[in-house]
C-alpha atoms as a PDB file:
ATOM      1  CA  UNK A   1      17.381   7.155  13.816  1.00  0.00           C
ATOM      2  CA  UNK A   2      20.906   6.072  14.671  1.00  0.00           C
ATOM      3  CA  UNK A   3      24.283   7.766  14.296  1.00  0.00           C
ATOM      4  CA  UNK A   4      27.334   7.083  12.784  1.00  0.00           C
ATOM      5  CA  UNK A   5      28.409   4.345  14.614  1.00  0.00           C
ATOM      6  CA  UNK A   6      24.632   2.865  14.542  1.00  0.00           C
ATOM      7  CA  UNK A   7      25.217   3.212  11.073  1.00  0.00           C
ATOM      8  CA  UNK A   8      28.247   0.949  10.637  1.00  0.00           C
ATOM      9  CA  UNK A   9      26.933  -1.457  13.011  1.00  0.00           C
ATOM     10  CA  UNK A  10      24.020  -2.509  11.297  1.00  0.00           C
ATOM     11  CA  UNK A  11      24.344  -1.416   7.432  1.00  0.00           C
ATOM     12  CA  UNK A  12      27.375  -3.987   7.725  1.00  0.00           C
ATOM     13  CA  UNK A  13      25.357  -6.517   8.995  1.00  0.00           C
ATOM     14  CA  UNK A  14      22.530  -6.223   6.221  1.00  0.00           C
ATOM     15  CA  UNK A  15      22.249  -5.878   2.697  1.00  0.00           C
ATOM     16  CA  UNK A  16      21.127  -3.794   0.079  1.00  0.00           C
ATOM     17  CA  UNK A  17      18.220  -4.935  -1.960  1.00  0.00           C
ATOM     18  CA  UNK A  18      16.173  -1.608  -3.417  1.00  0.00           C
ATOM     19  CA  UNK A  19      16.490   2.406  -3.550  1.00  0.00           C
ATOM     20  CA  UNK A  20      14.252   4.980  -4.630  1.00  0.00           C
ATOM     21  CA  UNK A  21      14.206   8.423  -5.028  1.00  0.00           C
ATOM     22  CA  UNK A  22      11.419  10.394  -3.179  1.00  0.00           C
ATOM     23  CA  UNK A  23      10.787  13.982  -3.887  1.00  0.00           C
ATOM     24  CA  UNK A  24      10.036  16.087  -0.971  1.00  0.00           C
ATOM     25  CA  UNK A  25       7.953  19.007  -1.732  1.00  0.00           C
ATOM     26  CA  UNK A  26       5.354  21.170  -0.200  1.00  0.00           C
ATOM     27  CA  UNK A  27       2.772  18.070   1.161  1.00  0.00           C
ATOM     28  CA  UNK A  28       3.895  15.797   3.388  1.00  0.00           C
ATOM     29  CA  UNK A  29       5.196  12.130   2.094  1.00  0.00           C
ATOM     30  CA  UNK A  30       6.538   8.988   3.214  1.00  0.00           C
ATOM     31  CA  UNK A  31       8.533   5.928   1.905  1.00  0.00           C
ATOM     32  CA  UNK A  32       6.965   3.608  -0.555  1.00  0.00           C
ATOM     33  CA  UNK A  33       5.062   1.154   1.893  1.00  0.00           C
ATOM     34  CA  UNK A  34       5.897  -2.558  -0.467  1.00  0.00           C
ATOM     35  CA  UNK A  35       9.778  -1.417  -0.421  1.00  0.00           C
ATOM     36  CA  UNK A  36       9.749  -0.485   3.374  1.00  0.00           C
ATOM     37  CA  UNK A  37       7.132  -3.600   4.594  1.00  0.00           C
ATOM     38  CA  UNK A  38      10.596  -6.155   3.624  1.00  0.00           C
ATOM     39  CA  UNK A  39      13.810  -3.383   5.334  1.00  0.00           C
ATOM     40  CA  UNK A  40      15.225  -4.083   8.252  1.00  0.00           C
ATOM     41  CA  UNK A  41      16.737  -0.287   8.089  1.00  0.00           C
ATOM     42  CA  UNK A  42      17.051   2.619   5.397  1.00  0.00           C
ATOM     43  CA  UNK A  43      19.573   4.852   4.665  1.00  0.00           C
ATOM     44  CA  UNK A  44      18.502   8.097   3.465  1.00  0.00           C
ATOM     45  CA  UNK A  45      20.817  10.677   1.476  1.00  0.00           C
ATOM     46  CA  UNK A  46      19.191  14.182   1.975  1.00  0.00           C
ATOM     47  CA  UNK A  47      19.848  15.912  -1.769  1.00  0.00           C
ATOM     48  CA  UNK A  48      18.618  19.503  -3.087  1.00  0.00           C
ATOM     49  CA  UNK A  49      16.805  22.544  -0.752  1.00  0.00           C
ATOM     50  CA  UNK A  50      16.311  21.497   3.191  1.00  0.00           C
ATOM     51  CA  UNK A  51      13.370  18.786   4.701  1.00  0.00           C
ATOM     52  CA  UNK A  52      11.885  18.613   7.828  1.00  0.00           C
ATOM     53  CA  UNK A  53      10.980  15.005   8.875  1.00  0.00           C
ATOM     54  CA  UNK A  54       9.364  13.067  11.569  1.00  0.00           C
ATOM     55  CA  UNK A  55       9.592   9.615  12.438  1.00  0.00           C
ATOM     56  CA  UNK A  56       6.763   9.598  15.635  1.00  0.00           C
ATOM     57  CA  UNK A  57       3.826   8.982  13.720  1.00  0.00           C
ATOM     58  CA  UNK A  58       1.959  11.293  16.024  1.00  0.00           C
ATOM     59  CA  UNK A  59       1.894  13.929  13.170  1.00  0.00           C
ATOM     60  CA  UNK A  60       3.220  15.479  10.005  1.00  0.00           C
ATOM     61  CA  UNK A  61       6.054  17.161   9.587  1.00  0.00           C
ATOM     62  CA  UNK A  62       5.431  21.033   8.749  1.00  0.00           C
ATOM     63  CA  UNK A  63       7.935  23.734   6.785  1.00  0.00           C
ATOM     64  CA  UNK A  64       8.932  25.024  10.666  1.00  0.00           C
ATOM     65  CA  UNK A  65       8.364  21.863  12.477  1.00  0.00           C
ATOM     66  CA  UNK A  66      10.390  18.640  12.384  1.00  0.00           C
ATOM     67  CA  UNK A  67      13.518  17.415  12.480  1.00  0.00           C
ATOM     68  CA  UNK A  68      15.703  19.615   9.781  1.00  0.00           C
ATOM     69  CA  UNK A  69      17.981  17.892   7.022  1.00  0.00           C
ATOM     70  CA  UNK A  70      20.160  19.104   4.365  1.00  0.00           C
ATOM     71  CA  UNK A  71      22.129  18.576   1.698  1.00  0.00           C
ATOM     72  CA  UNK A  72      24.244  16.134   2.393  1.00  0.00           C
ATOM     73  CA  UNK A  73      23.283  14.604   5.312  1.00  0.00           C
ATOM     74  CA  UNK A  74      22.477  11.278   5.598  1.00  0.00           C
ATOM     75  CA  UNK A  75      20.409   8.924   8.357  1.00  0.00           C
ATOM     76  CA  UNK A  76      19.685   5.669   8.949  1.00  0.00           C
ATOM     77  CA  UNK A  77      16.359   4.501   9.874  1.00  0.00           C
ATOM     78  CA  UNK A  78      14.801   1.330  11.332  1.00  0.00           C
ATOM     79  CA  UNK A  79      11.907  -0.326   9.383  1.00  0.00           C
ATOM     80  CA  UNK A  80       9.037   1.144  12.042  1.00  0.00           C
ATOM     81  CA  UNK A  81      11.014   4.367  11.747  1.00  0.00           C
ATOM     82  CA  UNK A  82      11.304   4.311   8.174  1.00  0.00           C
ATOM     83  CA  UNK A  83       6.917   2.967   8.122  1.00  0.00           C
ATOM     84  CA  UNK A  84       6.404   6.315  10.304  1.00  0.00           C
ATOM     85  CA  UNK A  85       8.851   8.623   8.328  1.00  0.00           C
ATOM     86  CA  UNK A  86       7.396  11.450   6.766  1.00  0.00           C
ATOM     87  CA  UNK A  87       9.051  14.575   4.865  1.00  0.00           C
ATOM     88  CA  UNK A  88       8.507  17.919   3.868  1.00  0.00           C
ATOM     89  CA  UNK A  89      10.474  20.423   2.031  1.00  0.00           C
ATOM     90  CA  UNK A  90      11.482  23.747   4.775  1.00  0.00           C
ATOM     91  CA  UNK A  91      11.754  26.479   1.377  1.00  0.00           C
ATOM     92  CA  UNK A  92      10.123  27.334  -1.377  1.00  0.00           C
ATOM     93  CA  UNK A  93      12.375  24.224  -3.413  1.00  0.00           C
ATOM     94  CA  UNK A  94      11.733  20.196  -3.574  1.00  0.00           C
ATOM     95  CA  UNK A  95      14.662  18.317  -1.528  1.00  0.00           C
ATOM     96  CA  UNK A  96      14.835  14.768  -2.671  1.00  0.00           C
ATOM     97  CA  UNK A  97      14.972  11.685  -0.194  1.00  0.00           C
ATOM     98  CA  UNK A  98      17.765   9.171  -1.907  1.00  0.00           C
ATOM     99  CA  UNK A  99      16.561   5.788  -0.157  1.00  0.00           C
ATOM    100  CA  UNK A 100      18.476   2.438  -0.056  1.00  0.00           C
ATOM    101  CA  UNK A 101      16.470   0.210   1.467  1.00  0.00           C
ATOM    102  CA  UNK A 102      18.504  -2.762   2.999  1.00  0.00           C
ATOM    103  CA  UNK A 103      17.092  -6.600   4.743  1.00  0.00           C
END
């Protein structure tokens, strides 16, 4: 998971070539694997109630453990990242993961 400058750095470098919308409710999911076998990275836009996510691929993600997102906020992922993400909603609402998926 990089930061804003990460960000920059290597969305500028790629480009966009699919997006999907995931939604993130009360079971664990991940990223479509045929869209993220081709990315090089993947933006996410975090829409709707809050998600926990991992990215270790040790374990799921649970509604108190993770790494929290909200609305609004927005990551970039590497592929293996992005193969190892997976998200679950923190409330009692789906969030949605807004993917662009970029090679």
């Amino acid at each position: 998971m990089l930061g804003p400058l990460g960000l920059n750095q290597i969305i500028s470098c790629l480009n966009p070539y699919d997006y999907e919308e995931v939604d993130v409710g009360a079971a664990a999911i991940g990223l479509t694997g045929s869209k993220v076998y081709f990315c090089h990275a993947a933006s996410i836009r975090f829409t709707g109630d809050g998600v926990n996510f991992r990215v270790d691929g040790q374990a799921d993600p649970t509604a108190s453990v993770g790494i929290p997102v909200y609305d609004g906020d927005t990551h970039v992922f590497s592929r293996i990242e992005a193969q190892q993400l997976k998200m679950i909603r923190i409330g009692s609402t789906n969030g949605k993961a807004r993917v662009t998926y970029y090679k």
